[in-house]
N, C-alpha and C. Protein backbone atom coordinates (compact mmCIF):
# COMPACT_ATOMS: atom_id res chain seq x y z
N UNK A 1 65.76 108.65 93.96
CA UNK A 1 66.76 108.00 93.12
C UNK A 1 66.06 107.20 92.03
N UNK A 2 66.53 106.85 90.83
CA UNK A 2 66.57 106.29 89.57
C UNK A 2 67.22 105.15 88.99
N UNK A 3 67.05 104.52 88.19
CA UNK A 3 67.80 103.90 87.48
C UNK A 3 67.26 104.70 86.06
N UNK A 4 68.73 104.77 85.42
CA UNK A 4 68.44 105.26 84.02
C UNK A 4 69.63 104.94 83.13
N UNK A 5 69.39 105.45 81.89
CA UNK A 5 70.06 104.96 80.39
C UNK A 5 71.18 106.10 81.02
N UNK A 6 72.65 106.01 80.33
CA UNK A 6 73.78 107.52 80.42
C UNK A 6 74.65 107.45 79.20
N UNK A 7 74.50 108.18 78.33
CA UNK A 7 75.34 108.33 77.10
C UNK A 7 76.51 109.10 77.74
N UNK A 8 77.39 109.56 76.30
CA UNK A 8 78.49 110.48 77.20
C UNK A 8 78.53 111.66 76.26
N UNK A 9 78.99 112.61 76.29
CA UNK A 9 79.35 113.86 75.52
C UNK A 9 80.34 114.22 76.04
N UNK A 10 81.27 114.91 74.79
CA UNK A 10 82.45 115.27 74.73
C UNK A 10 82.84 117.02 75.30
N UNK A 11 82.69 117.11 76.81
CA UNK A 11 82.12 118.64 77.22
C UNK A 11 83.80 118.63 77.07
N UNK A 12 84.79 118.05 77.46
CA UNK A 12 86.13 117.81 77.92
C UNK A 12 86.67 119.08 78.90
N UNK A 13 85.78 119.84 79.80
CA UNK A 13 86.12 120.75 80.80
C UNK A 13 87.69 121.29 80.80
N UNK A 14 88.17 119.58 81.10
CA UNK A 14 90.01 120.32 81.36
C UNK A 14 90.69 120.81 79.63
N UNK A 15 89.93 120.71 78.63
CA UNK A 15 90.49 121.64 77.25
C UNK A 15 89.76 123.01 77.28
N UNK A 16 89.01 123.08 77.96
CA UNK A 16 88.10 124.36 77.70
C UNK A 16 88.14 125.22 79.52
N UNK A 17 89.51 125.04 80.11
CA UNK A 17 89.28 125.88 81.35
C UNK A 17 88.19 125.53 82.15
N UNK A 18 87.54 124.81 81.70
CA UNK A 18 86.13 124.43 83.11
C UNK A 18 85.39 125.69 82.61
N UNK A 19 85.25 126.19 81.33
CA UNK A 19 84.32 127.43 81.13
C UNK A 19 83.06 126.95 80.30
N UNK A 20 81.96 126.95 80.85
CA UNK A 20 80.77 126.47 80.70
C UNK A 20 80.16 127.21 79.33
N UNK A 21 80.40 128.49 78.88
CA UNK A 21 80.21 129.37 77.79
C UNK A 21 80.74 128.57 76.56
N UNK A 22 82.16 128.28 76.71
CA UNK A 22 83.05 127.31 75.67
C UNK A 22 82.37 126.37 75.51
N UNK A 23 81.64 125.62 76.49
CA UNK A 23 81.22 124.61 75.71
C UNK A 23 79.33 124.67 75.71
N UNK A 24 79.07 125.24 75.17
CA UNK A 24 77.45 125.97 75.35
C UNK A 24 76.41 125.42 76.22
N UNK A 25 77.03 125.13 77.40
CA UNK A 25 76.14 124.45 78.31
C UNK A 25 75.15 124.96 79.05
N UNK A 26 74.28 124.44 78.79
CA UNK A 26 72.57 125.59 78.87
C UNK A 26 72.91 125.95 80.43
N UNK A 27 73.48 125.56 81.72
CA UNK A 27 73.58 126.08 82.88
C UNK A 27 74.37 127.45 83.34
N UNK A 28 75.13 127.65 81.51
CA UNK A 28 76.04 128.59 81.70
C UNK A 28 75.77 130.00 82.06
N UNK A 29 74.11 129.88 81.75
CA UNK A 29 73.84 131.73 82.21
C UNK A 29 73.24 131.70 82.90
N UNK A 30 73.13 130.60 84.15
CA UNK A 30 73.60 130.73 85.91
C UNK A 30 74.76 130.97 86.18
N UNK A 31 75.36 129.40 86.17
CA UNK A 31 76.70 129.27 86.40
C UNK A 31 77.80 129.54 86.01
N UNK A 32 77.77 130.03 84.77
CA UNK A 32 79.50 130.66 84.26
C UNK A 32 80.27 131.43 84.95
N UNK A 33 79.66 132.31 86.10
CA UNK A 33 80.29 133.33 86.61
C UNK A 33 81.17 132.34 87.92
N UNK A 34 80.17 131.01 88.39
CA UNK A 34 80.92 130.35 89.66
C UNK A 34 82.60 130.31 89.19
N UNK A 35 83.33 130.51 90.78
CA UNK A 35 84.64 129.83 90.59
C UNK A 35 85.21 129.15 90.05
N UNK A 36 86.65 129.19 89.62
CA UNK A 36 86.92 127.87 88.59
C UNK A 36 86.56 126.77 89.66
N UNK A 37 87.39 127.02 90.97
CA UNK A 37 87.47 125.68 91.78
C UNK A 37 86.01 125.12 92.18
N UNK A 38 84.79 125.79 91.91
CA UNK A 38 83.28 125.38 92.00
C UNK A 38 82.99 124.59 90.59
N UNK A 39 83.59 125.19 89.45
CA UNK A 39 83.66 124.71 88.20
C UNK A 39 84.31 123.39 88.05
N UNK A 40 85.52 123.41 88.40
CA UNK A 40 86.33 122.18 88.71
C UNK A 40 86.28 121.36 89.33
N UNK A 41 85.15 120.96 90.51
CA UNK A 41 85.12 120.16 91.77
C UNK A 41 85.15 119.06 91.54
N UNK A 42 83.84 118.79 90.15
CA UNK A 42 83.43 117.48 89.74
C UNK A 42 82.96 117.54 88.32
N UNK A 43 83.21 116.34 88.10
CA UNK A 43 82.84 115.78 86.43
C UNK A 43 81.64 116.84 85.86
N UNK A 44 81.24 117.04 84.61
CA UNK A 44 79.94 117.35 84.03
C UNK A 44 79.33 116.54 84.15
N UNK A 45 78.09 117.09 83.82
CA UNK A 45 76.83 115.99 82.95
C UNK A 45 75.66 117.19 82.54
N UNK A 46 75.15 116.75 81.82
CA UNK A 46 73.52 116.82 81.41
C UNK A 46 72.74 115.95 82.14
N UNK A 47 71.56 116.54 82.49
CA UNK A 47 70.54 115.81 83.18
C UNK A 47 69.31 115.52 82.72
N UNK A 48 68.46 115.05 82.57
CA UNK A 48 67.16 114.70 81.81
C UNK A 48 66.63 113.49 82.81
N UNK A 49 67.11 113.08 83.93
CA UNK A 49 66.12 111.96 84.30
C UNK A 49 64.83 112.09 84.49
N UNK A 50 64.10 111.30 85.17
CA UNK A 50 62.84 111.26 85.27
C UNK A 50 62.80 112.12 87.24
N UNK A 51 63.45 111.77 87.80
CA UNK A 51 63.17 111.98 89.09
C UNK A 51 64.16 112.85 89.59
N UNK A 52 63.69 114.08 89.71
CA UNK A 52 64.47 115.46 90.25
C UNK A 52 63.87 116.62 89.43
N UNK A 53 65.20 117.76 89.73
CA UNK A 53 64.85 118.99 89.53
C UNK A 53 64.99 118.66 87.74
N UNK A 54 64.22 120.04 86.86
CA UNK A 54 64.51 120.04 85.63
C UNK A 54 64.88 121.61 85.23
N UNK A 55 65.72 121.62 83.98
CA UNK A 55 65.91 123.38 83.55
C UNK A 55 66.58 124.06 84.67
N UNK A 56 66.65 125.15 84.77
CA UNK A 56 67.29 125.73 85.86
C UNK A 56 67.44 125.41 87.16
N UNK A 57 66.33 125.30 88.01
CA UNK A 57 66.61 124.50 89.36
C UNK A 57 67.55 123.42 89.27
N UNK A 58 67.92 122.57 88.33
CA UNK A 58 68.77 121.41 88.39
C UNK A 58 70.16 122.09 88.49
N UNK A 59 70.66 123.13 87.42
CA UNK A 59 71.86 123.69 87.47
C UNK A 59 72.52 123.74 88.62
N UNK A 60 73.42 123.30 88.47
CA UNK A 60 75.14 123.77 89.58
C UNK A 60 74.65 122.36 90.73
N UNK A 61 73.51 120.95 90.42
CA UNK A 61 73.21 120.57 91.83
C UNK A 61 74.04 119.10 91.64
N UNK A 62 74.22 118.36 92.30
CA UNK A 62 75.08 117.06 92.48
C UNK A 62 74.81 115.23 92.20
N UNK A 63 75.02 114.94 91.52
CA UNK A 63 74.75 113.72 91.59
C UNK A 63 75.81 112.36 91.90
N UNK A 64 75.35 111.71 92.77
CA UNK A 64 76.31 110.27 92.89
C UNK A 64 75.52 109.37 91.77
N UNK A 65 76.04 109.01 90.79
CA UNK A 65 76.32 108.22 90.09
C UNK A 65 76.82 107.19 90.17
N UNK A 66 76.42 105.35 90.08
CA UNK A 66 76.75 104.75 90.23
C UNK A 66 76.50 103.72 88.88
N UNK A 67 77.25 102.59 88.35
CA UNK A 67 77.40 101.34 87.45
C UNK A 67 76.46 100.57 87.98
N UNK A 68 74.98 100.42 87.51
CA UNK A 68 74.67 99.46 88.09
C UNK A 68 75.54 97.99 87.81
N UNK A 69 76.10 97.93 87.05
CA UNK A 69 77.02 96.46 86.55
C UNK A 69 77.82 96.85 86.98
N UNK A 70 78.97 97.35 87.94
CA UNK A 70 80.18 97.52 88.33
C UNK A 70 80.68 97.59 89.54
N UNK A 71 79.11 98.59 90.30
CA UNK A 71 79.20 99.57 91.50
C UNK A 71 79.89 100.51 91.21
N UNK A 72 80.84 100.80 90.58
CA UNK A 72 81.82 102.36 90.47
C UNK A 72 80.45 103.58 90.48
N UNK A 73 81.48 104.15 91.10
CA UNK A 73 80.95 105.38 91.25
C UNK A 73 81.20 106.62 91.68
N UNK A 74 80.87 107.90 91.01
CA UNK A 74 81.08 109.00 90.86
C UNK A 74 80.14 110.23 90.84
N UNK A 75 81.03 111.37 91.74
CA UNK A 75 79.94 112.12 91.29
C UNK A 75 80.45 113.37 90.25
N UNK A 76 79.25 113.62 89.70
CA UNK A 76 79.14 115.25 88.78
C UNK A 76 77.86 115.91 89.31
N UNK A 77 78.73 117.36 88.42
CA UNK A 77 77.98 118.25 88.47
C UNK A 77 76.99 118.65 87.40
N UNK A 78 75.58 118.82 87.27
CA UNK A 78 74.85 118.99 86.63
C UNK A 78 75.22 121.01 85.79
N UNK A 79 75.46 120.53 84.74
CA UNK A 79 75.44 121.45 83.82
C UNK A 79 74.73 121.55 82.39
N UNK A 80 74.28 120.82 82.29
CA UNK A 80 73.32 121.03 80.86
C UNK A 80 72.12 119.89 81.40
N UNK A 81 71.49 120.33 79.61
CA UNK A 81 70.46 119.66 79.75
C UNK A 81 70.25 118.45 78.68
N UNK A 82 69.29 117.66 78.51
CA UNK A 82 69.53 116.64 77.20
C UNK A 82 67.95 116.28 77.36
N UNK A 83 68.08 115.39 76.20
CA UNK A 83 66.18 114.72 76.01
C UNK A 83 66.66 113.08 75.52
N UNK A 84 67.44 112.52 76.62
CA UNK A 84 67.61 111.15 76.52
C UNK A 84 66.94 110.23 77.74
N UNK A 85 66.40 111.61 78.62
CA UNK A 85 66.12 110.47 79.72
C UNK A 85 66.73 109.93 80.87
N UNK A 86 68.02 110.51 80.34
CA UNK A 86 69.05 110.30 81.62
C UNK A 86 69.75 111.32 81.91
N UNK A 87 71.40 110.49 81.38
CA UNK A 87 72.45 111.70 81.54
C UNK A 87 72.83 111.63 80.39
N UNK A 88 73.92 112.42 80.25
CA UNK A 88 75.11 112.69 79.32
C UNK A 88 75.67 113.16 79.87
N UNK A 89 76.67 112.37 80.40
CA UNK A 89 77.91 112.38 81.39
C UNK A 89 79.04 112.77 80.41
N UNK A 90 79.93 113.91 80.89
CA UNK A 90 81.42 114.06 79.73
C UNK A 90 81.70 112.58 80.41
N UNK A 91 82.92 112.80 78.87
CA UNK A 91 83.49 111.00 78.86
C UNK A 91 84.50 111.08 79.84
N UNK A 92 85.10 112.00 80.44
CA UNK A 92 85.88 111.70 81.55
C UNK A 92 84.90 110.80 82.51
N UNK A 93 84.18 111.33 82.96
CA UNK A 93 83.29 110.37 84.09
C UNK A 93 82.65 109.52 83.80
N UNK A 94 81.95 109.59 82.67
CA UNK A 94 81.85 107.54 81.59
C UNK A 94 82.89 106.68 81.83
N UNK A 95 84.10 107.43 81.43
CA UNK A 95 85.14 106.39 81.55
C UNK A 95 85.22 105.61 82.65
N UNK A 96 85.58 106.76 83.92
CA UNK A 96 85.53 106.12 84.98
C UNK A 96 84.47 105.10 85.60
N UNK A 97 83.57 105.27 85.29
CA UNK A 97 82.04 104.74 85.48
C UNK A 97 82.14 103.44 85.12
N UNK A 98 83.08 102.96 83.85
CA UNK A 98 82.94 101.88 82.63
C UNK A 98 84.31 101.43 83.38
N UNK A 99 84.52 100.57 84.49
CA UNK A 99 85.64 99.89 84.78
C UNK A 99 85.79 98.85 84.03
N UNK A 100 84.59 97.89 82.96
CA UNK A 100 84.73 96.76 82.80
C UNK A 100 84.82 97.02 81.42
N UNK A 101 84.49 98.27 80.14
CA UNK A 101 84.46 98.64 79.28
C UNK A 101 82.96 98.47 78.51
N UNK A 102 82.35 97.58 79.03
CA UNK A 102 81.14 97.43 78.61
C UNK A 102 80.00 98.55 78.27
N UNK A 103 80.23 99.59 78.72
CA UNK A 103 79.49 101.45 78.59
C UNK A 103 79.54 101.46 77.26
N UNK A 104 81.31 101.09 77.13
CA UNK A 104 81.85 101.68 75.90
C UNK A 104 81.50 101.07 74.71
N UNK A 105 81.46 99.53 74.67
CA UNK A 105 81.36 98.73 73.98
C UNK A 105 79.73 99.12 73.67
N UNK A 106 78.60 99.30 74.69
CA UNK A 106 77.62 99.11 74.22
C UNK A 106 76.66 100.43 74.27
N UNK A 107 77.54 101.93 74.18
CA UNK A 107 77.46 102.86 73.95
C UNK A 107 76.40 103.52 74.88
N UNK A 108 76.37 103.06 76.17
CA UNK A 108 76.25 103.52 76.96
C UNK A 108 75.76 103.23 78.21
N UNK A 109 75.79 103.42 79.30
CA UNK A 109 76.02 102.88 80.88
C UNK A 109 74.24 102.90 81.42
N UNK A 110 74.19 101.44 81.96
CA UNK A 110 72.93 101.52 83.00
C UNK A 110 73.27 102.02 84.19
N UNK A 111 72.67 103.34 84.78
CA UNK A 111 73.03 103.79 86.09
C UNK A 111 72.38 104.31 87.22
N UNK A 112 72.48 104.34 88.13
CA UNK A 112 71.51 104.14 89.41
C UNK A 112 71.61 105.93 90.07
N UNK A 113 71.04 106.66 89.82
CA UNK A 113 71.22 108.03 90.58
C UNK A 113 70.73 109.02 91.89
N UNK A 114 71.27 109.90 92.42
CA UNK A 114 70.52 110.15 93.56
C UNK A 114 71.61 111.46 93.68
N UNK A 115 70.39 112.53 94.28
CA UNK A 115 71.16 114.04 94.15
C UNK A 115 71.95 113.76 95.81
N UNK A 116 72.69 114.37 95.91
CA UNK A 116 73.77 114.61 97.48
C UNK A 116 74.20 116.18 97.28
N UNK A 117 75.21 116.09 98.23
CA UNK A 117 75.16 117.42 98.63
C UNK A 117 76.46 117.83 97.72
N UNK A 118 76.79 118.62 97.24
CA UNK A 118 77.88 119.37 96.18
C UNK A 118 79.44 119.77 97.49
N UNK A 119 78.76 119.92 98.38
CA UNK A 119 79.35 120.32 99.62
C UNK A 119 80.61 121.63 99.41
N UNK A 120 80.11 122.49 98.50
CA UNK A 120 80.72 123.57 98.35
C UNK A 120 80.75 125.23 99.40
């Protein structure tokens, strides 16, 4: 587990069917073919931390996500990739993440991470 920086990106899954192609997410030529309901389980993100899998091995795997300022917490599914160092969480799961608005206000969330099981 980590602590790291989490911006957000606008993947918005529920406008685009949960289709990973639509929104050019580098995991998509693994994962595009999974189920919607494997597609749908949990939030996006991009991954870039320091501690875990990177590039393909990371695809389709799970993270609990937590506020370090809040405790909220959530998990997604790793679908892309980024060079921030952290995440880039779609803003559905920022949002949630940002109970106090402060993410938002200061463009983006300190957060504590650790892979779990997808339990699919």
């Amino acid at each position: 587990s980590s602590i790291v920086q989490s911006t957000y990106h606008l993947y918005q899954p529920e406008q685009h069917n949960w289709d990973l192609l639509a929104v050019s997410a580098y995991c998509a030529t693994w994962d595009a073919d999974q189920p919607f309901s494997w597609r749908s389980k949990y939030g996006w993100t991009a991954f870039c931390g320091p501690v875990g899998p990177q590039g393909p091995p990371s695809c389709g795997k799970c993270l609990m996500v937590t506020n370090t300022r809040t405790g909220d917490q959530q998990i997604a599914r790793i679908v892309d990739q980024c060079t921030n160092g952290g995440f880039n969480l779609d803003v559905s799961v920022f949002q949630r993440l940002d109970s106090d608005g402060n993410g938002n206000a200061q463009g983006h969330l300190i957060v504590h991470y650790e892979f779990v099981d997808c339990a699919d």
